[in-house]
PDB file of N, CA and C in Angstrom:
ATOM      1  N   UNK A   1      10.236  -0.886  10.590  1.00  0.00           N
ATOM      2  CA  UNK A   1       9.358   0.181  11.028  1.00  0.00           C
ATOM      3  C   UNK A   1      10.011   1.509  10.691  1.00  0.00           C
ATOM      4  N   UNK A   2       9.174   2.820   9.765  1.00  0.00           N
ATOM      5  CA  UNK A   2       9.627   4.144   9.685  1.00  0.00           C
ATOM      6  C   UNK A   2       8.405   4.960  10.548  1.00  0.00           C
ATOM      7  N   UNK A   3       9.190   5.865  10.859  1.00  0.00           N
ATOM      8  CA  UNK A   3       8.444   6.728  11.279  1.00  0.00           C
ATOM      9  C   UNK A   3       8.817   7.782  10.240  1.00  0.00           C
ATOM     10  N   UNK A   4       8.084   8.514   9.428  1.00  0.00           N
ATOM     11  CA  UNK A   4       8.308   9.364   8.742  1.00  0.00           C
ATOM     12  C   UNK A   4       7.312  10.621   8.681  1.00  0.00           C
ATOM     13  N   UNK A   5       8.222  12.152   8.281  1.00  0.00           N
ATOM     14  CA  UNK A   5       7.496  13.484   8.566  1.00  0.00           C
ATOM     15  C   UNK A   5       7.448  14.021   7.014  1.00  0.00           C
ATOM     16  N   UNK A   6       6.084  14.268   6.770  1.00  0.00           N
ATOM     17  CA  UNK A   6       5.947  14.417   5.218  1.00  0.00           C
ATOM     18  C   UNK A   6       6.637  16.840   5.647  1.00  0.00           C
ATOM     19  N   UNK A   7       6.678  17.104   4.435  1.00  0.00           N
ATOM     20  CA  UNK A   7       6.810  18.619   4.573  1.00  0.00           C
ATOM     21  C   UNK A   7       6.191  19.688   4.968  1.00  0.00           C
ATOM     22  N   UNK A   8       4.690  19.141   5.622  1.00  0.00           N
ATOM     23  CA  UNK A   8       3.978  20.010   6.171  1.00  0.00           C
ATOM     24  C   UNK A   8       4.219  19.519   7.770  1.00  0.00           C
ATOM     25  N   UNK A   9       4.441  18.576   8.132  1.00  0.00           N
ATOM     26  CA  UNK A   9       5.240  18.277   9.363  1.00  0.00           C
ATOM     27  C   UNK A   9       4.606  17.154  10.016  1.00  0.00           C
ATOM     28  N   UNK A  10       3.205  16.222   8.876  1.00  0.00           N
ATOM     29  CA  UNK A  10       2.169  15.286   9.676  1.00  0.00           C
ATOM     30  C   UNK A  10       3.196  14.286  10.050  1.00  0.00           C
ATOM     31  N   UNK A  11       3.127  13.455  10.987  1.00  0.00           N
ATOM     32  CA  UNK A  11       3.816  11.766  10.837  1.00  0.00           C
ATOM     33  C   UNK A  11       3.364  11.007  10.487  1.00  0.00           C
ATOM     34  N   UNK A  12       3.911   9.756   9.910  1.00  0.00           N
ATOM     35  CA  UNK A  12       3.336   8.798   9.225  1.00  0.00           C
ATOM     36  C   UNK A  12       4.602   7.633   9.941  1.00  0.00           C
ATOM     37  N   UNK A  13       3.339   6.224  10.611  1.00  0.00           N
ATOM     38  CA  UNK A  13       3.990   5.619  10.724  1.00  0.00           C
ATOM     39  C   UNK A  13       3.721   4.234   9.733  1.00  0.00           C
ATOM     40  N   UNK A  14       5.318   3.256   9.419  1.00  0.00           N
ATOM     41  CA  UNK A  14       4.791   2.669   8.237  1.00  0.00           C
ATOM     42  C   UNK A  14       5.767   0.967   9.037  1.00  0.00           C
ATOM     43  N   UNK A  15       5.008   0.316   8.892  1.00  0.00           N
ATOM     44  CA  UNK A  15       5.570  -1.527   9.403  1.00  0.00           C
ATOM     45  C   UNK A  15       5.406  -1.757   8.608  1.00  0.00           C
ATOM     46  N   UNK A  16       6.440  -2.951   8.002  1.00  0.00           N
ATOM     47  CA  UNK A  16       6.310  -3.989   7.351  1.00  0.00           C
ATOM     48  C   UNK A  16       6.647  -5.309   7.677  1.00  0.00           C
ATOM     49  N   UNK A  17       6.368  -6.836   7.367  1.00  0.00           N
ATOM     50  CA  UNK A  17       7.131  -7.725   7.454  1.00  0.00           C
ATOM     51  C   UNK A  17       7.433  -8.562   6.299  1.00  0.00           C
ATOM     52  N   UNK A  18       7.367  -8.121   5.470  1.00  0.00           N
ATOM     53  CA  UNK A  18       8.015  -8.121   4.032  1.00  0.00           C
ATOM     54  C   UNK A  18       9.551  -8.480   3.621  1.00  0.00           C
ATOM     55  N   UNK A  19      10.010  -9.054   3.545  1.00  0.00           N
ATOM     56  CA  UNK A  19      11.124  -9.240   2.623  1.00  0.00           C
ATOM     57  C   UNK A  19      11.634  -7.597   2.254  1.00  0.00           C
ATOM     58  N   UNK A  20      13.415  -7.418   2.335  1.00  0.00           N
ATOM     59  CA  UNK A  20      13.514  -6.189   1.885  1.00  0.00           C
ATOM     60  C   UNK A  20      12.698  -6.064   0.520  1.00  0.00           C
ATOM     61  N   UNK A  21      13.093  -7.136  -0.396  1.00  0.00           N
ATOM     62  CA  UNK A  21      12.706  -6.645  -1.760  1.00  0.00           C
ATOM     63  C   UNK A  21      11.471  -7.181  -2.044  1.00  0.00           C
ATOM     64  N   UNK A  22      10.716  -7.773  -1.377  1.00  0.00           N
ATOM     65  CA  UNK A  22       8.997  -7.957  -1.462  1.00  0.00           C
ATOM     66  C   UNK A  22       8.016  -6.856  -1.478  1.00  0.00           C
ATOM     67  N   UNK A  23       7.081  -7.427  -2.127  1.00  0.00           N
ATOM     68  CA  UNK A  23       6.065  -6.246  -2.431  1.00  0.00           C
ATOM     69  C   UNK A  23       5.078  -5.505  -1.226  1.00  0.00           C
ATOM     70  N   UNK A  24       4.872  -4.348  -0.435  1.00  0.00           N
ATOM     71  CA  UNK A  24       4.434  -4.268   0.734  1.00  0.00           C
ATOM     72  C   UNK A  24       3.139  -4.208   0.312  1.00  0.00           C
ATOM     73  N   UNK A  25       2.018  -4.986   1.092  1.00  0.00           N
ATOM     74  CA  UNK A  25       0.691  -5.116   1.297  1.00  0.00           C
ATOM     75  C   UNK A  25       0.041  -4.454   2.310  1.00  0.00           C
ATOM     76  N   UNK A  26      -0.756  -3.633   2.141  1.00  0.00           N
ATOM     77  CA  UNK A  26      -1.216  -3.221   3.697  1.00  0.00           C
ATOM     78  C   UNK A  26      -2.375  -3.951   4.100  1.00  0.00           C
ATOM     79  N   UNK A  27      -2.218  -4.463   5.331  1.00  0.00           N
ATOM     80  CA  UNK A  27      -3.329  -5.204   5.775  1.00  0.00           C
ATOM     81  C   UNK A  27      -2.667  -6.887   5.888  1.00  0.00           C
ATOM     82  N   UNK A  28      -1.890  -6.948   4.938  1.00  0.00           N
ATOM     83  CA  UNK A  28      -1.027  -8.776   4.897  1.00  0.00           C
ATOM     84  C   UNK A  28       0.193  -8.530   5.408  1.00  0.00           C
ATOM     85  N   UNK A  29       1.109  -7.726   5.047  1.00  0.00           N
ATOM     86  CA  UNK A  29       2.456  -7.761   5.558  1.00  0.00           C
ATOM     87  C   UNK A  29       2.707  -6.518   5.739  1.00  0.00           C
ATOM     88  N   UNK A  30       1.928  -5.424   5.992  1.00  0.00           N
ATOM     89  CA  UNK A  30       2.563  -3.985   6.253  1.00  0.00           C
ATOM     90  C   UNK A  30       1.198  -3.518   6.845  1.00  0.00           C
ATOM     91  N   UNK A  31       1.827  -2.498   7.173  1.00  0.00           N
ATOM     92  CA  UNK A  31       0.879  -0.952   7.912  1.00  0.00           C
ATOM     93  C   UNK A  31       1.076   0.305   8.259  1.00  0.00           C
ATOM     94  N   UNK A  32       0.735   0.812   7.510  1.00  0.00           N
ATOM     95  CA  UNK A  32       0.508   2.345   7.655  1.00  0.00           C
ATOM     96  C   UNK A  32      -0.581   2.843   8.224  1.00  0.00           C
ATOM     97  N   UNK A  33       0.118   4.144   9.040  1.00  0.00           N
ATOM     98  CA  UNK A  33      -0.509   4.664  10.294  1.00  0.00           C
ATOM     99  C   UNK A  33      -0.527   6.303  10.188  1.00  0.00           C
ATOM    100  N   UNK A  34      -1.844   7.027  10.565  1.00  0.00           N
ATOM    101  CA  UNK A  34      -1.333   8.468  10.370  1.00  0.00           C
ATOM    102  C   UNK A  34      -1.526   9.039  11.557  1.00  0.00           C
ATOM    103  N   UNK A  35      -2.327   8.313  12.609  1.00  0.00           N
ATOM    104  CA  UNK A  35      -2.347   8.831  13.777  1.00  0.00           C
ATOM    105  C   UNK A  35      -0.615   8.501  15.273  1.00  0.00           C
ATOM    106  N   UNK A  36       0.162   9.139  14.814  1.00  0.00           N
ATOM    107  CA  UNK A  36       1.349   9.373  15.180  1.00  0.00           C
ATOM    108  C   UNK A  36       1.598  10.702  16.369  1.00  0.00           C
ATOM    109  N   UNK A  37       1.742  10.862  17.216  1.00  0.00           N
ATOM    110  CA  UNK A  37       2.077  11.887  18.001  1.00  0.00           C
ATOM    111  C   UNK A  37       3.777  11.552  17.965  1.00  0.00           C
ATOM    112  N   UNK A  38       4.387  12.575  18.469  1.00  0.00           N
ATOM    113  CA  UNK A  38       5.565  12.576  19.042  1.00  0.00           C
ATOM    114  C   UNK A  38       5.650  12.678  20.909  1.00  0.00           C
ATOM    115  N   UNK A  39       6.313  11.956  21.026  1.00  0.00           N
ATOM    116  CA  UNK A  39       6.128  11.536  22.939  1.00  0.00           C
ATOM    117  C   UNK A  39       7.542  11.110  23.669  1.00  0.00           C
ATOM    118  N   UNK A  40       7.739  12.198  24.419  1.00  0.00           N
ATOM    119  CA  UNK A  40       9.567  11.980  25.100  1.00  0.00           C
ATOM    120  C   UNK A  40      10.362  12.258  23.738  1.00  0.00           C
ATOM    121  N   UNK A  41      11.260  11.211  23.960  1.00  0.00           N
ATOM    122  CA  UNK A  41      12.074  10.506  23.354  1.00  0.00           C
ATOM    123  C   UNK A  41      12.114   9.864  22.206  1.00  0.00           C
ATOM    124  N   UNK A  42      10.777   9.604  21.734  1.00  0.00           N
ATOM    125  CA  UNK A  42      10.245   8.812  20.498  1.00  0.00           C
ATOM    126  C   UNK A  42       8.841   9.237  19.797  1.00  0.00           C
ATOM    127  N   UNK A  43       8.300   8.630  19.583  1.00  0.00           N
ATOM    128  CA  UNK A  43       6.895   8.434  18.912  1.00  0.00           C
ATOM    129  C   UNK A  43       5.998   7.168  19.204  1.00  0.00           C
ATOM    130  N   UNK A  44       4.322   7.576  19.241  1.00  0.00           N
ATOM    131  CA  UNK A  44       3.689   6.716  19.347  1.00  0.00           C
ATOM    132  C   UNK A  44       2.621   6.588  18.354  1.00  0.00           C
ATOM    133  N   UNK A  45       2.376   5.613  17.727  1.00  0.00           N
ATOM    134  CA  UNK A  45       1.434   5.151  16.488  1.00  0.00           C
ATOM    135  C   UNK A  45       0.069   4.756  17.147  1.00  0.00           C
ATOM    136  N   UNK A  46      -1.023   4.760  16.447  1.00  0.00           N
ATOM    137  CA  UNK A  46      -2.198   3.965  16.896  1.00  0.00           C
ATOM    138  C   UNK A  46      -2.688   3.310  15.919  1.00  0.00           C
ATOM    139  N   UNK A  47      -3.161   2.540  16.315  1.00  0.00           N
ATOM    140  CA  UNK A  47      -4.368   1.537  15.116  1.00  0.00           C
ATOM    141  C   UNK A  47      -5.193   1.119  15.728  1.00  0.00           C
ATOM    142  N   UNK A  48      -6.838   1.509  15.382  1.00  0.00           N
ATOM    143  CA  UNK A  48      -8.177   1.629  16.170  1.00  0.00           C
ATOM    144  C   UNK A  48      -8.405   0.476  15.104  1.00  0.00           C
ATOM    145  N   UNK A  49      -8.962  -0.583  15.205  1.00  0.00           N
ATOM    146  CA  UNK A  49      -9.848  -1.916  14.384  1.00  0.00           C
ATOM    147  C   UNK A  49     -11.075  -1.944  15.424  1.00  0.00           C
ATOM    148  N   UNK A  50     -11.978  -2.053  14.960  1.00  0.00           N
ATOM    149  CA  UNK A  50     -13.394  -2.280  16.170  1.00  0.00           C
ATOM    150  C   UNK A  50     -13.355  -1.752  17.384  1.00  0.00           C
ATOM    151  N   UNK A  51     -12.813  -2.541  18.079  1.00  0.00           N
ATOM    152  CA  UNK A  51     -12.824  -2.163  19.383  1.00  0.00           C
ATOM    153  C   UNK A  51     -11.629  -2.290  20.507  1.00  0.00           C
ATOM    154  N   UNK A  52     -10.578  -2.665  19.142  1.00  0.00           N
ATOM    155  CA  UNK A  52      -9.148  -3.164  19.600  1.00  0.00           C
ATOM    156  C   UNK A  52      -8.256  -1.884  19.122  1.00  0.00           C
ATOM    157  N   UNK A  53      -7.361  -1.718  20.465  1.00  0.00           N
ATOM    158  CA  UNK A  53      -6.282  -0.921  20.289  1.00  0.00           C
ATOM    159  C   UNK A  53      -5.111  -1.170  20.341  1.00  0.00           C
ATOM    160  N   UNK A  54      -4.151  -1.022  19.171  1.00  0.00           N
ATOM    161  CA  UNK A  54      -3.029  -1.257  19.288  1.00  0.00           C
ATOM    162  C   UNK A  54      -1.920  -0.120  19.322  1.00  0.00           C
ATOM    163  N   UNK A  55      -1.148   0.058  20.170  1.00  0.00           N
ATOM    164  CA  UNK A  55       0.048   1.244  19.978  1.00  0.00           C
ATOM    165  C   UNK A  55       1.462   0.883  19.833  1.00  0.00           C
ATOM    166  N   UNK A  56       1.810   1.738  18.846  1.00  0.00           N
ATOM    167  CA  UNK A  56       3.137   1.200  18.449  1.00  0.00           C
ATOM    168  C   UNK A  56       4.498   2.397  19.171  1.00  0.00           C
ATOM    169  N   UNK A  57       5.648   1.935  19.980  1.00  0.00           N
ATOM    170  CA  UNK A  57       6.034   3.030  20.776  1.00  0.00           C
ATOM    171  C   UNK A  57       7.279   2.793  19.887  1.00  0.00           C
ATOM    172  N   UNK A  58       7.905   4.110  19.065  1.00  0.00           N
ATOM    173  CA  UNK A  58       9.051   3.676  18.479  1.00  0.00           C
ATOM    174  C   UNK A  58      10.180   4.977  19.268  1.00  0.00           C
ATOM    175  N   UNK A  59      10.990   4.206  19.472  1.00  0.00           N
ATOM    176  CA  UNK A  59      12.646   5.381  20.148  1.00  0.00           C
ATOM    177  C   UNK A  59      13.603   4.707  19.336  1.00  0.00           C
ATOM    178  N   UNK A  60      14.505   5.241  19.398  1.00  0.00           N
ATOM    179  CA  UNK A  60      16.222   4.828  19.120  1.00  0.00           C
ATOM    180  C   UNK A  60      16.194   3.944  19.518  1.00  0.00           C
ATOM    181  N   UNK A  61      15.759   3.065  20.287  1.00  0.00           N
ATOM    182  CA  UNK A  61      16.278   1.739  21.008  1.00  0.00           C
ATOM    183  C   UNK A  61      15.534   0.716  20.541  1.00  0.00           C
ATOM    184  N   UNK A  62      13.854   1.091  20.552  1.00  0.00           N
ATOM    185  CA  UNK A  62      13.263  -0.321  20.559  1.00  0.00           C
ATOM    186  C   UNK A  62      11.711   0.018  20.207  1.00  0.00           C
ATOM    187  N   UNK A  63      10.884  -0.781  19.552  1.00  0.00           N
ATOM    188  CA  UNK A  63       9.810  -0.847  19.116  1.00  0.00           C
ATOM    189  C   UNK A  63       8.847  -1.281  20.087  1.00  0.00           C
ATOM    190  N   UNK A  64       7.884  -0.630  20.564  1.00  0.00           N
ATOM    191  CA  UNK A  64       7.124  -1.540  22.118  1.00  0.00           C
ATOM    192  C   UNK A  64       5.584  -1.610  21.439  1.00  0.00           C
ATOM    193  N   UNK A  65       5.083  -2.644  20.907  1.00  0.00           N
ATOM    194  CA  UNK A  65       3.663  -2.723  20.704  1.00  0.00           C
ATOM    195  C   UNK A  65       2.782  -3.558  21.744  1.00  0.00           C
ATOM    196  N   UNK A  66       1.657  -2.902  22.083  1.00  0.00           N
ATOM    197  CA  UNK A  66       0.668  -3.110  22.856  1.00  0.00           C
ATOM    198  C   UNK A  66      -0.584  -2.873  22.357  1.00  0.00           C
ATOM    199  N   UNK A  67      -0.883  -4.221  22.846  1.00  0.00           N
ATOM    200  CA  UNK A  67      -2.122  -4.918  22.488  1.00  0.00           C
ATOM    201  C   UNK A  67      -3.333  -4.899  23.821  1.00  0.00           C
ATOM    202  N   UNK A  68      -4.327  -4.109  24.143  1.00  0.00           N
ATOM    203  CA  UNK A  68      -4.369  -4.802  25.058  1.00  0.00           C
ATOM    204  C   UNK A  68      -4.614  -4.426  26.734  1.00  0.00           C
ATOM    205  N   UNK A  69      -4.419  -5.786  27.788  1.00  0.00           N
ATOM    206  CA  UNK A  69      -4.041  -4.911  28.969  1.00  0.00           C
ATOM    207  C   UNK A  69      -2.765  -6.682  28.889  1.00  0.00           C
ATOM    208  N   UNK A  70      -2.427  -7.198  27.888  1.00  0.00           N
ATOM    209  CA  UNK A  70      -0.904  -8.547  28.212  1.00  0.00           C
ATOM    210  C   UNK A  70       0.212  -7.648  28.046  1.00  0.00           C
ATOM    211  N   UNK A  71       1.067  -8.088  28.114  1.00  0.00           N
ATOM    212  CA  UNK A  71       2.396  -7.603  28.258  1.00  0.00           C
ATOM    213  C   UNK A  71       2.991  -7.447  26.556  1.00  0.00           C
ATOM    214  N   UNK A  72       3.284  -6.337  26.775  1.00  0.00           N
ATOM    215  CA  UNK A  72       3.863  -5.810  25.276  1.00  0.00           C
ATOM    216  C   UNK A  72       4.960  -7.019  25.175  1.00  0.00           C
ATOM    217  N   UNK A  73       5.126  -6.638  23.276  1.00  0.00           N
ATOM    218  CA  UNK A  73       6.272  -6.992  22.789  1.00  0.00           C
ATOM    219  C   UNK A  73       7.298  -5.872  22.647  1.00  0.00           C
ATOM    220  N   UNK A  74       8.145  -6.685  22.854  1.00  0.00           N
ATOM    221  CA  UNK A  74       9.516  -5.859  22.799  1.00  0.00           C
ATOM    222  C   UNK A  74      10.505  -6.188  21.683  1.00  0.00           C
ATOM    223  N   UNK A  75      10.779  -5.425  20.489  1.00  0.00           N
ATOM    224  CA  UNK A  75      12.019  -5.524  19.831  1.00  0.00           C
ATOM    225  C   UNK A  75      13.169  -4.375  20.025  1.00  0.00           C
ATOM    226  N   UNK A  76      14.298  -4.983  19.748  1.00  0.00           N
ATOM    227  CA  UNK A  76      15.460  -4.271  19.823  1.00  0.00           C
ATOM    228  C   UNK A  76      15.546  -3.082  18.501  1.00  0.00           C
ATOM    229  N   UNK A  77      15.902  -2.050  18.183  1.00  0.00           N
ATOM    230  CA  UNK A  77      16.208  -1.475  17.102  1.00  0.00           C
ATOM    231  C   UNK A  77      17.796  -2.387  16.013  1.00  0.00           C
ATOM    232  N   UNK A  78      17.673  -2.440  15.261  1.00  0.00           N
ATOM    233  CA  UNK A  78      18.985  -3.043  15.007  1.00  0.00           C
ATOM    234  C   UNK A  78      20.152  -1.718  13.933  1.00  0.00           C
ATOM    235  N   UNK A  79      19.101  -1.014  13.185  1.00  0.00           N
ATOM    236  CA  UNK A  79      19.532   0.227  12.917  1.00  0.00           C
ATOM    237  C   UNK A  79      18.511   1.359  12.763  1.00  0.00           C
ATOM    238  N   UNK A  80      19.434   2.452  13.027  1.00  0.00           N
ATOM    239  CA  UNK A  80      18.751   3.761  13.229  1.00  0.00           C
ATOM    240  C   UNK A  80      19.306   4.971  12.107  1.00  0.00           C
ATOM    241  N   UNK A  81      18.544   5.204  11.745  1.00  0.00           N
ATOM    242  CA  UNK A  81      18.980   6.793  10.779  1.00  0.00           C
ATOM    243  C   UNK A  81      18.028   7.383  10.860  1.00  0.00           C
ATOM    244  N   UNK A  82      18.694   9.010  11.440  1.00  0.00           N
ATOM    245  CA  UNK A  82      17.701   9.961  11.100  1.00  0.00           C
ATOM    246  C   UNK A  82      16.820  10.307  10.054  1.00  0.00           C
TER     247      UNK A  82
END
């Protein structure tokens, strides 16, 4: 997962589950996101499909996606660079 700030200052958030050196697909193994706020400590992504919302919460620590009203997933960060 990047969270990245193009030079006019929008965010862009970008998942993959791709292989480092695999080809990224959006929609099969990746996703890009432009609706990004910045929030606390981190950032939060959205992805509107029909009528389903998903948010992606990224900090230094950990990735929190929610689906839903079930209990998020939780990953650990394993590295971080500004």
């Amino acid at each position: 997962v990047w969270i990245c700030r193009d030079s006019a200052g929008t965010l862009f958030y970008q998942g993959s589950r791709a292989g480092v050196d695999a080809e990224m697909v959006e929609g099969k193994n990746a996703l890009f996101l432009t609706d990004v706020v910045a929030q606390d400590d981190g950032y939060v992504a959205t992805n509107r499909v029909d009528q389903r919302v998903t948010t992606y919460t990224v900090s230094a620590a950990e990735l929190v996606q929610r689906s839903g009203t079930g209990d998020p997933d939780r990953a650990a960060v394993i590295a971080h660079r500004p």
